[in-house]
PDB file of N, CA and C in Angstrom:
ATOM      1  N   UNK A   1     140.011  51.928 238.276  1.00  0.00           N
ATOM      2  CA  UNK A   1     139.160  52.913 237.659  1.00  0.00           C
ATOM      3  C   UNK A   1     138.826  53.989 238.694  1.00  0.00           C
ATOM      4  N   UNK A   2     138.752  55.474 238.338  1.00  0.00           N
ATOM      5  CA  UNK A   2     138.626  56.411 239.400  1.00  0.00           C
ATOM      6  C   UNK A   2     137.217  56.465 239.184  1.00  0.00           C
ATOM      7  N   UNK A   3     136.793  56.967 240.498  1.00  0.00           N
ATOM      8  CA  UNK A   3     135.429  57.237 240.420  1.00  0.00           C
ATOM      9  C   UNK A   3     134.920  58.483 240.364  1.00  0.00           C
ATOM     10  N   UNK A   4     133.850  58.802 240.101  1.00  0.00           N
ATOM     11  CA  UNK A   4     133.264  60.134 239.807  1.00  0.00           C
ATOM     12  C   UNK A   4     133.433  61.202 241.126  1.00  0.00           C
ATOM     13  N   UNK A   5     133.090  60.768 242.266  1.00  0.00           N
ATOM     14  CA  UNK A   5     133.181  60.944 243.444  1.00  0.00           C
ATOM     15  C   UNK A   5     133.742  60.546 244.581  1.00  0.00           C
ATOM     16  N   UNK A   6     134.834  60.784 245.383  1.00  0.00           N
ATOM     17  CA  UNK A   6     135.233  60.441 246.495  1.00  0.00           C
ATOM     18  C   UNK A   6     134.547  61.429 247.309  1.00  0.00           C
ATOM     19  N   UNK A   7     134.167  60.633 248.767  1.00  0.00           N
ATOM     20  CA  UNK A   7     133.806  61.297 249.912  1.00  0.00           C
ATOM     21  C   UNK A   7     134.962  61.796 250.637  1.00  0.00           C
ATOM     22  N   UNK A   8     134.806  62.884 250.872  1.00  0.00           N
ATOM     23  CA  UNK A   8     136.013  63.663 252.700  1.00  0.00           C
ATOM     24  C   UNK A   8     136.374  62.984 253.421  1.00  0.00           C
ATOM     25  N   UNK A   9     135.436  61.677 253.849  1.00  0.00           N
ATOM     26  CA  UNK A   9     136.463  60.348 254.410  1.00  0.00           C
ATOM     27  C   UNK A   9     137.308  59.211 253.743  1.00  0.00           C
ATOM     28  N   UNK A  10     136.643  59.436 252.249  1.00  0.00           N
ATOM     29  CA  UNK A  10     137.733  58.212 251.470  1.00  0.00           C
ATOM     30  C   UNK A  10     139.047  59.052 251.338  1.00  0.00           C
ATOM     31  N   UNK A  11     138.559  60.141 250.998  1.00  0.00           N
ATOM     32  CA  UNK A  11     140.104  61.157 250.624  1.00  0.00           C
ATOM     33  C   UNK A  11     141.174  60.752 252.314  1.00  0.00           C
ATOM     34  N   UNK A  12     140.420  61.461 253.116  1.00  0.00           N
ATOM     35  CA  UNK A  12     140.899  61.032 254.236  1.00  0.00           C
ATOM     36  C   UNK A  12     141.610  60.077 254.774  1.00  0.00           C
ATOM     37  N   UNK A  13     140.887  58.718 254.146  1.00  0.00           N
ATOM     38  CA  UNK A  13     141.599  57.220 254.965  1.00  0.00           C
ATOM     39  C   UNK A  13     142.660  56.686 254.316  1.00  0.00           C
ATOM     40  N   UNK A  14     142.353  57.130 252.370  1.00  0.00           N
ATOM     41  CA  UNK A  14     143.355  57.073 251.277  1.00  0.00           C
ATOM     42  C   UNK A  14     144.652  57.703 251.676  1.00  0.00           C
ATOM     43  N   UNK A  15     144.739  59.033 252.207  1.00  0.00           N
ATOM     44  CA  UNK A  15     145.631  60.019 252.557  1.00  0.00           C
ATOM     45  C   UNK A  15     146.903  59.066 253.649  1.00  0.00           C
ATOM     46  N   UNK A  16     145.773  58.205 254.940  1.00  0.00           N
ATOM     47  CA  UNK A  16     146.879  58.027 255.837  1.00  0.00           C
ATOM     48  C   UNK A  16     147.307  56.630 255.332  1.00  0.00           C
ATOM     49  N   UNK A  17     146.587  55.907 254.365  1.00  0.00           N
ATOM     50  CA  UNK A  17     146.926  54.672 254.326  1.00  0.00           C
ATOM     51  C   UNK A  17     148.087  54.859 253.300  1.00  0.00           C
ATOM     52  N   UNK A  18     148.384  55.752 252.387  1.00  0.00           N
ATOM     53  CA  UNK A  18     149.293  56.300 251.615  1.00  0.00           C
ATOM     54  C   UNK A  18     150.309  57.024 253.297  1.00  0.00           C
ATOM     55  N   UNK A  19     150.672  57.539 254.084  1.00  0.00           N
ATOM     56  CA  UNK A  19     151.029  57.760 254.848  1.00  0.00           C
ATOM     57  C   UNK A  19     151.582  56.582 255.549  1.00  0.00           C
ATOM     58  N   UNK A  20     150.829  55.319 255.967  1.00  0.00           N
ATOM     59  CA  UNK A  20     151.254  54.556 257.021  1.00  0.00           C
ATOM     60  C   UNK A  20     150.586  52.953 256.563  1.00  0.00           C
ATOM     61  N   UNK A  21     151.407  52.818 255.156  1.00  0.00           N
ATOM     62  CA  UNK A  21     150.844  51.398 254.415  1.00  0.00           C
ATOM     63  C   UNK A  21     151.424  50.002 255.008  1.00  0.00           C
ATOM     64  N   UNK A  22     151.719  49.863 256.564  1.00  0.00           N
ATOM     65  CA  UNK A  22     151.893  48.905 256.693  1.00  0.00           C
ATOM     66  C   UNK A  22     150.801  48.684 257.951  1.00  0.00           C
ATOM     67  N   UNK A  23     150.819  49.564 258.208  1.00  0.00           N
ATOM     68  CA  UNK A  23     149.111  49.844 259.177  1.00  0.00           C
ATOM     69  C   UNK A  23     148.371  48.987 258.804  1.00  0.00           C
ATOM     70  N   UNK A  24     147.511  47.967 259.216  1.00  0.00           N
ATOM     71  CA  UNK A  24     146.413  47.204 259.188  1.00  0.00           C
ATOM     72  C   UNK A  24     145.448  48.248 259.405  1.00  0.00           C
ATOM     73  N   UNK A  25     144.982  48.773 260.425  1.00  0.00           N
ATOM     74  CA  UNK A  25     143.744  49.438 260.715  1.00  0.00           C
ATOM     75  C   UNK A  25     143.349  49.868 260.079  1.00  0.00           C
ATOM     76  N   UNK A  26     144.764  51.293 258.849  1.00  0.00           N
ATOM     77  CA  UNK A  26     144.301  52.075 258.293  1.00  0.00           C
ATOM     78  C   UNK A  26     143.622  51.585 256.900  1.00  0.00           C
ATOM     79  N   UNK A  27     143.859  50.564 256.473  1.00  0.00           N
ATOM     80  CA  UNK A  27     143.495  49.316 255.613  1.00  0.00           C
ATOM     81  C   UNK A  27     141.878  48.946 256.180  1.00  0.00           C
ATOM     82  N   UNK A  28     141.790  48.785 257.431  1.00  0.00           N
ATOM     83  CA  UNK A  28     140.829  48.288 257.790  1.00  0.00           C
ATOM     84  C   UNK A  28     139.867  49.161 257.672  1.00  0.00           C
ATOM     85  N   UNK A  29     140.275  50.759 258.253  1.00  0.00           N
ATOM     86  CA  UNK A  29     139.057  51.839 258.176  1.00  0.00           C
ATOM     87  C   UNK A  29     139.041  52.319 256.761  1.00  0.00           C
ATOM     88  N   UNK A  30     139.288  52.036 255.661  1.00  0.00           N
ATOM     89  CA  UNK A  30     139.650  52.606 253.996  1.00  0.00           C
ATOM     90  C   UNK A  30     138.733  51.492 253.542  1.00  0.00           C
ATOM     91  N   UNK A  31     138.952  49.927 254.111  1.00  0.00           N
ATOM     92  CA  UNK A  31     137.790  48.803 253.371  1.00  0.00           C
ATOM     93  C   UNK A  31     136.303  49.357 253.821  1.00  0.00           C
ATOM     94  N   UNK A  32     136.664  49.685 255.351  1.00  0.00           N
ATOM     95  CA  UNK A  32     135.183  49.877 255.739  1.00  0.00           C
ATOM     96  C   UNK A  32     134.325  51.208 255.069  1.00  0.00           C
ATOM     97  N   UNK A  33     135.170  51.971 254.745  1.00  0.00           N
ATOM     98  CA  UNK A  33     134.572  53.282 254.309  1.00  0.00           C
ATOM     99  C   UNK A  33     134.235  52.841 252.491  1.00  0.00           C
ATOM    100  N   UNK A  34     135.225  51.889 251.870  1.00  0.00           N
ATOM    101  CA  UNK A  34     134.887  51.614 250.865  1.00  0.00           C
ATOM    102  C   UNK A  34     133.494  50.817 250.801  1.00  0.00           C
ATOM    103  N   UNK A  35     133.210  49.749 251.837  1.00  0.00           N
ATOM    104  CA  UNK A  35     132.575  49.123 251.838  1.00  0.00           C
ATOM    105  C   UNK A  35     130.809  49.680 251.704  1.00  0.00           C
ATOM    106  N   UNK A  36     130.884  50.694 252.517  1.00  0.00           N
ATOM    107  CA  UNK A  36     129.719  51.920 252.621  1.00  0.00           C
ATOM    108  C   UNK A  36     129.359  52.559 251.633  1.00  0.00           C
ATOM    109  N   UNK A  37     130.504  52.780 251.102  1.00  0.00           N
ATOM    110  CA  UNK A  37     130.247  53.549 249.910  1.00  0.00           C
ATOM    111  C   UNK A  37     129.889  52.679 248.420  1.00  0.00           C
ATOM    112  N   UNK A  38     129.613  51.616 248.236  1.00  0.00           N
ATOM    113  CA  UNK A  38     129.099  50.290 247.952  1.00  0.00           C
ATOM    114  C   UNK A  38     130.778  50.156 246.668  1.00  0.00           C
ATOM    115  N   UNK A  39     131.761  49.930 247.100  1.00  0.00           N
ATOM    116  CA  UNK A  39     133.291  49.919 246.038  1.00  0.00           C
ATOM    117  C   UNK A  39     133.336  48.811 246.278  1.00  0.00           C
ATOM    118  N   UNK A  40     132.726  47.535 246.357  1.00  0.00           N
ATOM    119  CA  UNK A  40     132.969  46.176 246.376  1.00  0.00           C
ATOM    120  C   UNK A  40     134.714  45.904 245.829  1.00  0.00           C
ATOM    121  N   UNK A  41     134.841  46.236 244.882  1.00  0.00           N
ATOM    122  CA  UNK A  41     136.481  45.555 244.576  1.00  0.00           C
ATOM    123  C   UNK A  41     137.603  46.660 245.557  1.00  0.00           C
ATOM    124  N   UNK A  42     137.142  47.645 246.092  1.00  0.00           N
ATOM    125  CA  UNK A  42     138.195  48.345 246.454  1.00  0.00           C
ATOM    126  C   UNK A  42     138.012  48.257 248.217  1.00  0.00           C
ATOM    127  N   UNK A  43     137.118  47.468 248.530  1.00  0.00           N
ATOM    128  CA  UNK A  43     137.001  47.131 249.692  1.00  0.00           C
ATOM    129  C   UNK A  43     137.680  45.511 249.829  1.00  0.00           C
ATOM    130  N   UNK A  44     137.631  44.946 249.037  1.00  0.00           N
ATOM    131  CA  UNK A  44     138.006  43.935 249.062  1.00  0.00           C
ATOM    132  C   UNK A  44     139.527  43.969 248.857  1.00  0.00           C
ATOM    133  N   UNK A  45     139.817  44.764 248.104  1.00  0.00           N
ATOM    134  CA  UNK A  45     141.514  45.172 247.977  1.00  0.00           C
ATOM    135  C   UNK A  45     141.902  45.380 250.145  1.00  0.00           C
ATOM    136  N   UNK A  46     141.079  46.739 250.031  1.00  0.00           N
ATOM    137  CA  UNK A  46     141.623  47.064 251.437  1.00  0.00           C
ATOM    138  C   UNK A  46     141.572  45.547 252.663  1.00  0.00           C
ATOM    139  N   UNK A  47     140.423  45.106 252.685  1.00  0.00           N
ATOM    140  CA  UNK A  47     140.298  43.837 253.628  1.00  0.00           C
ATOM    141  C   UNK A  47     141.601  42.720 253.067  1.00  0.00           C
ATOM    142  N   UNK A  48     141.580  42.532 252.210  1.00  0.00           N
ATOM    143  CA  UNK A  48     142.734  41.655 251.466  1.00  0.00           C
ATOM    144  C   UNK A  48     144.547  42.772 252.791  1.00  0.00           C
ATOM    145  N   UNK A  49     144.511  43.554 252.388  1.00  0.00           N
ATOM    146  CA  UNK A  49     146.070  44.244 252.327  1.00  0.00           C
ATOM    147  C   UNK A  49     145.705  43.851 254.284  1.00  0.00           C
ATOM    148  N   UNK A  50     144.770  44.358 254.953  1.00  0.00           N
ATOM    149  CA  UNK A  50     144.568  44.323 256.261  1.00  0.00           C
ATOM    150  C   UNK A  50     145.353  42.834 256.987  1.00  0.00           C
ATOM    151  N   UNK A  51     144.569  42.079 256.073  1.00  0.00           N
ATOM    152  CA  UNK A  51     144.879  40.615 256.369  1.00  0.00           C
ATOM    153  C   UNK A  51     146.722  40.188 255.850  1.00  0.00           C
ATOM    154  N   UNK A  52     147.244  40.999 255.316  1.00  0.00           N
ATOM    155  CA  UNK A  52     148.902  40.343 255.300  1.00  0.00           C
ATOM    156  C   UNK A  52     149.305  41.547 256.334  1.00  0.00           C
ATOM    157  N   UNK A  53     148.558  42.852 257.107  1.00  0.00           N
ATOM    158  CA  UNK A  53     149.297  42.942 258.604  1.00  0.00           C
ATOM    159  C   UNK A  53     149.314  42.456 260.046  1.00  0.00           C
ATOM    160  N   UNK A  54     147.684  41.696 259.388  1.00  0.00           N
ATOM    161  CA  UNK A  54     146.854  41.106 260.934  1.00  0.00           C
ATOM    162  C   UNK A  54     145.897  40.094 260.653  1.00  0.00           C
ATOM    163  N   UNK A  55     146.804  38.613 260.313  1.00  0.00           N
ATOM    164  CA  UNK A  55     146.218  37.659 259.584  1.00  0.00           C
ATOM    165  C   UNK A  55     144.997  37.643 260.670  1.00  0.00           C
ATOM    166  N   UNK A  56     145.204  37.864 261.963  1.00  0.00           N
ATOM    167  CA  UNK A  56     144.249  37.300 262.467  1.00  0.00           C
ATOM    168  C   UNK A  56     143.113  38.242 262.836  1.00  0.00           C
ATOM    169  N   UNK A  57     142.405  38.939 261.867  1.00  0.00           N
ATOM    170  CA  UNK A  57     141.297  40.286 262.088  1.00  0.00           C
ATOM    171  C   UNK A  57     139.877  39.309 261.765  1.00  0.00           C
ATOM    172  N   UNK A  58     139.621  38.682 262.628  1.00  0.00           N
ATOM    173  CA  UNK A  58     138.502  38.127 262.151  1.00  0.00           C
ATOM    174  C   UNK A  58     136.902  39.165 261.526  1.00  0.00           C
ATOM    175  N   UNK A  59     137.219  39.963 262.155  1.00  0.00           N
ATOM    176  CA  UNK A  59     136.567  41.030 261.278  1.00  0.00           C
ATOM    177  C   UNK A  59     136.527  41.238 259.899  1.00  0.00           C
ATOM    178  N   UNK A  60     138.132  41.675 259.595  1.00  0.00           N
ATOM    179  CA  UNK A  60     138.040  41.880 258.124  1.00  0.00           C
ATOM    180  C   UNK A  60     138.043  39.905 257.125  1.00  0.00           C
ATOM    181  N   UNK A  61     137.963  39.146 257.850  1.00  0.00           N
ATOM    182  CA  UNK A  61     137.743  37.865 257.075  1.00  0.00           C
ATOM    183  C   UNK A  61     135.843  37.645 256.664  1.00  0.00           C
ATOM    184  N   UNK A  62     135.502  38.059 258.360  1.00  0.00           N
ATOM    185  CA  UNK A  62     133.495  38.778 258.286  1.00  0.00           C
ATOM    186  C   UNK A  62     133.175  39.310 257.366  1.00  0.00           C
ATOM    187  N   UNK A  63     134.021  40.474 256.891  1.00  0.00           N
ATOM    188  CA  UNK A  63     133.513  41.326 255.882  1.00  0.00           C
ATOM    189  C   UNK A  63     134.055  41.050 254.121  1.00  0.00           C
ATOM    190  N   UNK A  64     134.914  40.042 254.857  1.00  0.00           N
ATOM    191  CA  UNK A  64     135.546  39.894 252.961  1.00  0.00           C
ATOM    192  C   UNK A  64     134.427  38.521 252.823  1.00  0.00           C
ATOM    193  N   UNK A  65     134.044  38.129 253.832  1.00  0.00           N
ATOM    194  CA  UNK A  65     132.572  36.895 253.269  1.00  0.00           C
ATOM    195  C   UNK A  65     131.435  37.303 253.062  1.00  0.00           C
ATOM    196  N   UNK A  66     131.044  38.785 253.551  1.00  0.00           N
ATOM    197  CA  UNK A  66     129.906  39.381 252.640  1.00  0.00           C
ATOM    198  C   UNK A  66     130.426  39.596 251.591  1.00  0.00           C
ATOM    199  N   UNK A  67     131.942  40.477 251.348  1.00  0.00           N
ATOM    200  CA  UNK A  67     131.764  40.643 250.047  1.00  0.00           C
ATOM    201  C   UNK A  67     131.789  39.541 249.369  1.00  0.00           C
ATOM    202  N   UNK A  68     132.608  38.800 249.450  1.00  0.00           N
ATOM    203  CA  UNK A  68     132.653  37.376 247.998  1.00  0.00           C
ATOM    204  C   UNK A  68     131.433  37.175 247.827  1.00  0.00           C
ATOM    205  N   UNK A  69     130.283  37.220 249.033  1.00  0.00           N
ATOM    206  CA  UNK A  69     128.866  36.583 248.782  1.00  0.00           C
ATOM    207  C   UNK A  69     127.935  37.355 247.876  1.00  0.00           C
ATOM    208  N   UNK A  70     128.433  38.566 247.977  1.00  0.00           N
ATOM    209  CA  UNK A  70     127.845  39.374 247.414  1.00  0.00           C
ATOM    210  C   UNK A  70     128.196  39.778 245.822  1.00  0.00           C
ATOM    211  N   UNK A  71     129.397  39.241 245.620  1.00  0.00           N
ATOM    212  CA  UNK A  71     129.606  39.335 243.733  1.00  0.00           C
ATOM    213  C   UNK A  71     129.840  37.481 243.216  1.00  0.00           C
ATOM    214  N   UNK A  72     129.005  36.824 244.483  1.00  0.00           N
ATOM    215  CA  UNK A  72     128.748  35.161 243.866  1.00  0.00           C
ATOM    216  C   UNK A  72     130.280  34.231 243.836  1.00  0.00           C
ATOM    217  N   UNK A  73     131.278  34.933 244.632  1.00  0.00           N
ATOM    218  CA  UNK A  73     132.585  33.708 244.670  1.00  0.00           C
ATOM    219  C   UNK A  73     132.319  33.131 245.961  1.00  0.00           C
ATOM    220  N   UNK A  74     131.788  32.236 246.016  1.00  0.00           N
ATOM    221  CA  UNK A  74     131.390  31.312 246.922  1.00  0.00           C
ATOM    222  C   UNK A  74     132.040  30.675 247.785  1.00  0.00           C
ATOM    223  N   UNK A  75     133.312  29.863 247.207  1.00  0.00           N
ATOM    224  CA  UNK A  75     134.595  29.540 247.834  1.00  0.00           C
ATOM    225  C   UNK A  75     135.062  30.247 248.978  1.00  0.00           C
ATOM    226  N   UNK A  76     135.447  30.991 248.121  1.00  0.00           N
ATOM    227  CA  UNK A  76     136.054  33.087 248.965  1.00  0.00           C
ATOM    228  C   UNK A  76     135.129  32.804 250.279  1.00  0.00           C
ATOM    229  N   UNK A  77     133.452  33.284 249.943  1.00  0.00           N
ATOM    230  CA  UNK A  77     132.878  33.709 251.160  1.00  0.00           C
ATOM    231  C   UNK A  77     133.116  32.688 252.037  1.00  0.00           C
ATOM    232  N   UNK A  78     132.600  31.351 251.611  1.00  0.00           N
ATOM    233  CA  UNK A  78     133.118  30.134 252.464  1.00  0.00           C
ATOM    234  C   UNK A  78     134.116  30.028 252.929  1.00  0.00           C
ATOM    235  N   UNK A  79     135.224  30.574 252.895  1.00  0.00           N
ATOM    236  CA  UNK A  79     136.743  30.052 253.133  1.00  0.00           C
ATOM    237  C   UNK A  79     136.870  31.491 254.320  1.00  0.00           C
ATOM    238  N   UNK A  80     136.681  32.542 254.060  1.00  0.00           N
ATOM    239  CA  UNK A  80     136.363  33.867 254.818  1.00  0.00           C
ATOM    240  C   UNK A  80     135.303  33.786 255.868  1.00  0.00           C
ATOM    241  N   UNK A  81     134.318  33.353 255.936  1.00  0.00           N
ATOM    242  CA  UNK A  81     133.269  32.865 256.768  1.00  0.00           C
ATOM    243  C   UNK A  81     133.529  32.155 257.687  1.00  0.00           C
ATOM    244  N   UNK A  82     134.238  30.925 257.477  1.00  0.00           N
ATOM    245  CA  UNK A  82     134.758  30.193 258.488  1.00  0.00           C
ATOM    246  C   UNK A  82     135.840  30.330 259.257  1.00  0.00           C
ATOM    247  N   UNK A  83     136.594  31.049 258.882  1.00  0.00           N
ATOM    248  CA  UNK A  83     138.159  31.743 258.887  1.00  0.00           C
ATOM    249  C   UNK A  83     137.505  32.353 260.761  1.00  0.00           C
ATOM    250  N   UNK A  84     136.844  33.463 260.116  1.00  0.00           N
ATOM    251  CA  UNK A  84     136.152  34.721 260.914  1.00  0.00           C
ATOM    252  C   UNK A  84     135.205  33.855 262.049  1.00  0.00           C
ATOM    253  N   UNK A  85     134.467  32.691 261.842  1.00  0.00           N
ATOM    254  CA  UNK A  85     134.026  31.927 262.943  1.00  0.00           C
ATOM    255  C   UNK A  85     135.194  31.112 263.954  1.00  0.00           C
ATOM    256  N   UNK A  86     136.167  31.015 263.154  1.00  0.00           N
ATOM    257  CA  UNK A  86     137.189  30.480 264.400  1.00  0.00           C
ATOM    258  C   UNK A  86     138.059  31.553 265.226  1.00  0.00           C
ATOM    259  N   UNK A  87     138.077  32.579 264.663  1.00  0.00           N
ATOM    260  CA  UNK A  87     138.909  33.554 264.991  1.00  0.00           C
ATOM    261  C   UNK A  87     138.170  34.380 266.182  1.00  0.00           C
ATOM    262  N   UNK A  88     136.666  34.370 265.630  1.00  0.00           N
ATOM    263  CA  UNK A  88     135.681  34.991 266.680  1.00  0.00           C
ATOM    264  C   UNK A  88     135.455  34.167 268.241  1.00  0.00           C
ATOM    265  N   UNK A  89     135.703  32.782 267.607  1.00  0.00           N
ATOM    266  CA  UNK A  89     135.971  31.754 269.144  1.00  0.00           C
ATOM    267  C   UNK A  89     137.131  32.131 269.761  1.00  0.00           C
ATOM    268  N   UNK A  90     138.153  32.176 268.829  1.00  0.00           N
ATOM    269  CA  UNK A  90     139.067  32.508 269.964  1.00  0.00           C
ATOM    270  C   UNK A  90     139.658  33.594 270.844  1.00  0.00           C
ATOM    271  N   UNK A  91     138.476  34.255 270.539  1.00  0.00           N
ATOM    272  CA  UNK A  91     138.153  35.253 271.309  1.00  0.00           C
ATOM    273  C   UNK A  91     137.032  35.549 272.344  1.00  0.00           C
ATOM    274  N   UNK A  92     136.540  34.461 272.554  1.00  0.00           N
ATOM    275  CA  UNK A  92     135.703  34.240 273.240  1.00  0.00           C
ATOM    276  C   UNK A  92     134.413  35.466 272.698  1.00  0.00           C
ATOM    277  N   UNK A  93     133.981  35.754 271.715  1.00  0.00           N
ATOM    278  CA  UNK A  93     133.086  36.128 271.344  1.00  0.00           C
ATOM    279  C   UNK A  93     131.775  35.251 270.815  1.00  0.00           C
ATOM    280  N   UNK A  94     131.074  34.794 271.030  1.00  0.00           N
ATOM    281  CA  UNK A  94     130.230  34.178 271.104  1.00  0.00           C
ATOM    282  C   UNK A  94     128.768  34.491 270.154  1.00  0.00           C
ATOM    283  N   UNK A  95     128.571  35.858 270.405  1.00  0.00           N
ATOM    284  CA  UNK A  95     127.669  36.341 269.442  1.00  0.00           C
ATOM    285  C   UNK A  95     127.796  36.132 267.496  1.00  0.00           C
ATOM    286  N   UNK A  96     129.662  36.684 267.806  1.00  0.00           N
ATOM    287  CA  UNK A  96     129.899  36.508 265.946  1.00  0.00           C
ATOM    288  C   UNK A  96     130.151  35.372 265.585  1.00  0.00           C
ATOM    289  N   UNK A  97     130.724  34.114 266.214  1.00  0.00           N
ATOM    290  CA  UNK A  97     130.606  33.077 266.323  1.00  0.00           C
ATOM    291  C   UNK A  97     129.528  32.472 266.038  1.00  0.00           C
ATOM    292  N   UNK A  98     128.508  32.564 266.375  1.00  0.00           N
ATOM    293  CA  UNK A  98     127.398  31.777 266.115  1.00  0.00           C
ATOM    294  C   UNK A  98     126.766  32.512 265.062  1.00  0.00           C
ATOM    295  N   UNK A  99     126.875  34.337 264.719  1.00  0.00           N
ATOM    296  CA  UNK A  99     126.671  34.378 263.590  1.00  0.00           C
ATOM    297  C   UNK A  99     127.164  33.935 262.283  1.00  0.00           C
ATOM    298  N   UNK A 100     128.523  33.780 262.430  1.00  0.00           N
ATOM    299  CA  UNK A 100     129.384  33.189 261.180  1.00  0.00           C
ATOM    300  C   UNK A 100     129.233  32.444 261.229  1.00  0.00           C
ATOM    301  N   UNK A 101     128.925  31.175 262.340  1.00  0.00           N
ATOM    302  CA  UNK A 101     128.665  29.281 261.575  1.00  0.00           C
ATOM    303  C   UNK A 101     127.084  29.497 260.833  1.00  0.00           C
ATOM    304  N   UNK A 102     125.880  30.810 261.297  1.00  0.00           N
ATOM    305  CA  UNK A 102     124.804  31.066 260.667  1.00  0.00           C
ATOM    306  C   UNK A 102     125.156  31.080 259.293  1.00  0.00           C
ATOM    307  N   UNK A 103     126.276  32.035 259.071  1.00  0.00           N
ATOM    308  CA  UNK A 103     125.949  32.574 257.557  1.00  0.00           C
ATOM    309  C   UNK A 103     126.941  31.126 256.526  1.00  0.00           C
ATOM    310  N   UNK A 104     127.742  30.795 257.145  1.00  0.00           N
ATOM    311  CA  UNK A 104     128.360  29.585 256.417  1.00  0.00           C
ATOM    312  C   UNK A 104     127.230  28.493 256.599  1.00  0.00           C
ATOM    313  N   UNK A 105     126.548  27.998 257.043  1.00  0.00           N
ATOM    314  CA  UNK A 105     125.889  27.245 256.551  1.00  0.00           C
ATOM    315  C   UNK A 105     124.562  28.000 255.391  1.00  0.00           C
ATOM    316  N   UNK A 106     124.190  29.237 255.616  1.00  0.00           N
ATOM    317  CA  UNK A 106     123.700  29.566 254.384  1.00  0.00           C
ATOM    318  C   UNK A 106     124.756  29.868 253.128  1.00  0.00           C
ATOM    319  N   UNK A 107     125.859  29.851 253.039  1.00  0.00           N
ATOM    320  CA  UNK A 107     126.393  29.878 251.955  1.00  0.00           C
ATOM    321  C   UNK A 107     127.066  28.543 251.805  1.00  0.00           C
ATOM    322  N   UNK A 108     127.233  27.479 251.683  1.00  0.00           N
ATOM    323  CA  UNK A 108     127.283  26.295 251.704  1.00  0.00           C
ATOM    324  C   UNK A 108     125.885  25.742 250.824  1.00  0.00           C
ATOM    325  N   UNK A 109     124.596  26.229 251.418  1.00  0.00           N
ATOM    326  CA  UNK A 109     123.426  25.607 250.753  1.00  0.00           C
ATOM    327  C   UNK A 109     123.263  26.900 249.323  1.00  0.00           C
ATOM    328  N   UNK A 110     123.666  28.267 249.599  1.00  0.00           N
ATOM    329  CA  UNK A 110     123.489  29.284 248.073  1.00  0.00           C
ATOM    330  C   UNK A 110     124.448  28.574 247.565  1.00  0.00           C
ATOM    331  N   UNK A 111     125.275  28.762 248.044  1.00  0.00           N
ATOM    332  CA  UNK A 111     126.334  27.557 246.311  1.00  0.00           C
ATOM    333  C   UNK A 111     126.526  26.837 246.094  1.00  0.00           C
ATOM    334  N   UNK A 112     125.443  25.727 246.780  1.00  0.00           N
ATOM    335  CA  UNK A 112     125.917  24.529 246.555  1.00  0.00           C
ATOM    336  C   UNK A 112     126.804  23.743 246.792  1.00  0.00           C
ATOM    337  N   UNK A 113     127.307  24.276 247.919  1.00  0.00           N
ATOM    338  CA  UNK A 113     128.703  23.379 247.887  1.00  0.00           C
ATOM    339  C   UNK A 113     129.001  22.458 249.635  1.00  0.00           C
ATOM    340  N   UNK A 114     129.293  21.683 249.376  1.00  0.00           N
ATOM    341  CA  UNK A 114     129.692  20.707 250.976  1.00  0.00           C
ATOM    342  C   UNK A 114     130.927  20.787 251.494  1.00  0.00           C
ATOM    343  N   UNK A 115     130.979  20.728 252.747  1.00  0.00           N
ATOM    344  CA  UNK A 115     131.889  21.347 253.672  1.00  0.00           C
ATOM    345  C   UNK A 115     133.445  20.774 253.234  1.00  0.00           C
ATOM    346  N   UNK A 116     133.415  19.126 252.745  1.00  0.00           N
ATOM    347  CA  UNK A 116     134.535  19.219 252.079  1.00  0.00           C
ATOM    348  C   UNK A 116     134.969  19.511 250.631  1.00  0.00           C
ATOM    349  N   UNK A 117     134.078  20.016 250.077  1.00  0.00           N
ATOM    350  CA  UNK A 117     134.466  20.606 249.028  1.00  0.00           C
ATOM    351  C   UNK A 117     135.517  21.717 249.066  1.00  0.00           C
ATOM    352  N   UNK A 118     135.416  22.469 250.438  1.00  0.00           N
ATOM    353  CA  UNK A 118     135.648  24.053 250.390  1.00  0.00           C
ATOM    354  C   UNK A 118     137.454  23.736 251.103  1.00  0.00           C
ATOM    355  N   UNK A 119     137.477  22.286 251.632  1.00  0.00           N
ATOM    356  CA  UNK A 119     138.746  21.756 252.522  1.00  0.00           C
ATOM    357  C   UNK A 119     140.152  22.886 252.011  1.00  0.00           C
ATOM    358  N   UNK A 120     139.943  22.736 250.743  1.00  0.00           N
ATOM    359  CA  UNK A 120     141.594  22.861 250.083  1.00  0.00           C
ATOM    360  C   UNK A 120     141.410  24.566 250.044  1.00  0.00           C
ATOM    361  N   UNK A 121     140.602  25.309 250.236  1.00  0.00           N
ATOM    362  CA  UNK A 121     140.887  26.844 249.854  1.00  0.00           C
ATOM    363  C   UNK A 121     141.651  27.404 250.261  1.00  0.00           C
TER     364      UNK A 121
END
């Protein structure tokens, strides 16, 4: 569905990612600008396409677990949440790390669900 309004930077990030669609980044800066601009499904498209150039963006797995959390697929955020906490270890980042085992255990207790429930996602 088009929207009423695109911003000078969606036109923008749309432009190069149409330009250079095997680019992760440009995927990455098009989710993030979607993400701002509150396009929940078209940010989630972009974080989705990011992740088959650079499975390992623990970033865009961070941000695809707000979004799932945020339109209630629980699984998703859970399975994205944890993804992005191992990925952030192995990077010796420490800060997002301990934020992502934060937010997976709050989404674990919002949906109800136990750690092996989420095993098979």
């Amino acid at each position: 569905m088009k929207k009423i309004f695109e911003s000078r930077e969606i036109k923008e990030l749309r432009a190069k990612v149409e330009l250079e669609p095997q680019d992760p980044a440009a995927h990455f800066n098009l989710g993030a600008a979607y993400e701002r601009a509150g396009w929940v499904d078209e940010a989630i498209h972009e974080f989705e396409e990011t992740l088959k150039g650079n499975p390992a963006s623990a970033e865009s797995h961070y941000n695809l677990a707000i979004l799932y959390e945020s339109v209630k697929n629980g699984e998703k955020a859970i399975y994205n949440i944890l993804k992005a906490g191992t990925l952030f270890g192995n990077k010796n980042d420490a800060v997002n790390k301990a934020e992502s085992r934060r937010l997976s255990r709050e989404y674990y207790r919002k949906f109800n669900l136990q750690p092996q429930e989420s095993n098979d996602l």
